[in-house]
Protein backbone atom coordinates (compact mmCIF):
# COMPACT_ATOMS: atom_id res chain seq x y z
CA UNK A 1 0.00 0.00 0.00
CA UNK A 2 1.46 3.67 -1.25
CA UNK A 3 0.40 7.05 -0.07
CA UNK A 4 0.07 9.75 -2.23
CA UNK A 5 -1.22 13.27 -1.92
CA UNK A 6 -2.85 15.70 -3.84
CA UNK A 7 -3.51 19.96 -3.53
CA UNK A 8 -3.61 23.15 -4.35
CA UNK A 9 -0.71 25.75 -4.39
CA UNK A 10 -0.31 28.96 -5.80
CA UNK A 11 0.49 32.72 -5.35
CA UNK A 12 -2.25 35.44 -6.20
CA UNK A 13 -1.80 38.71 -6.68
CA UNK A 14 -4.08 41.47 -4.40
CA UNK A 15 -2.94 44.98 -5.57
CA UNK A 16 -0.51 47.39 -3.96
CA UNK A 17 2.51 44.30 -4.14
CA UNK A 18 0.56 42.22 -2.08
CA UNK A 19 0.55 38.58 -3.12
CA UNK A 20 -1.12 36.07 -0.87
CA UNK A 21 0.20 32.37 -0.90
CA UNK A 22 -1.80 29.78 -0.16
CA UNK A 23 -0.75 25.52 -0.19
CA UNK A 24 -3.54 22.90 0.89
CA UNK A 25 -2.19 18.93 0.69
CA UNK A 26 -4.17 16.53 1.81
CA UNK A 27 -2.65 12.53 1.80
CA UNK A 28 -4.56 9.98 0.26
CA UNK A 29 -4.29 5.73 -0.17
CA UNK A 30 -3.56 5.28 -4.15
CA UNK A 31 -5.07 1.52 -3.68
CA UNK A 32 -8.43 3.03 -2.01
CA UNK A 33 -8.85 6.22 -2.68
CA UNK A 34 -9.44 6.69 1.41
CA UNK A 35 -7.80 9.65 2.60
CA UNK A 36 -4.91 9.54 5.11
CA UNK A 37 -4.13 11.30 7.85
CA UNK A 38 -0.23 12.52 8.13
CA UNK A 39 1.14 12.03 11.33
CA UNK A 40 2.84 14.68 13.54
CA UNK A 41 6.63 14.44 14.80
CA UNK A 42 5.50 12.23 18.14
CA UNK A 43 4.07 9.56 15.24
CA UNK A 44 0.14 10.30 16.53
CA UNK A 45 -1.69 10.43 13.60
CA UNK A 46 -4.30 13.83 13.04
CA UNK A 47 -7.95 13.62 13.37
CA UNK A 48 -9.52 13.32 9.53
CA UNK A 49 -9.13 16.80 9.10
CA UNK A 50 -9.05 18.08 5.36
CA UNK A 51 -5.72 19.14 4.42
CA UNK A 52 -3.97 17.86 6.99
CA UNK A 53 -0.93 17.17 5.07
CA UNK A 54 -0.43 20.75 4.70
CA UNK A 55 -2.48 23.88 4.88
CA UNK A 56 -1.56 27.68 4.94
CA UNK A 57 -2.04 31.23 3.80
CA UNK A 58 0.53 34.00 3.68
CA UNK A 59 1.22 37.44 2.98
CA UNK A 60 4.27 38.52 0.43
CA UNK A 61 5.01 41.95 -0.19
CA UNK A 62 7.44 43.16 -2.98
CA UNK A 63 9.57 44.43 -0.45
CA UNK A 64 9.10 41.45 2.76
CA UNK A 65 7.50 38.67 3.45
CA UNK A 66 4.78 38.26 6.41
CA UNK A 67 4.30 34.27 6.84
């Protein structure tokens, strides 16, 4: 059995320089189809939560980045 993953990732411009960032993964069995839950650095696994391979949203600016 093989885990894979699947998400969305990209950068969108707001005006002003502001970009916001956003990545969403979520893990998934390629033999089932079921998704998986990743498991944090003490090997506990997450609650089925959506995304729970990854998930964030950030500011850039042209001149720094905030998250």
């Amino acid at each position: 059995m093989s885990t894979s993953y699947w998400g969305l990732k990209g950068s969108e411009d707001v005006g002003g320089g502001l970009f916001v960032n956003f990545d969403f993964q979520q893990g998934f069995s390629i033999d089932t189809g079921a998704a998986r839950d990743e498991k944090n650095n003490q090997g506990i696994a997450y609650n089925n939560n959506a995304f729970s391979r990854a998930s964030w949203v950030g500011l850039r600016s042209e001149e720094r980045r905030v998250g």
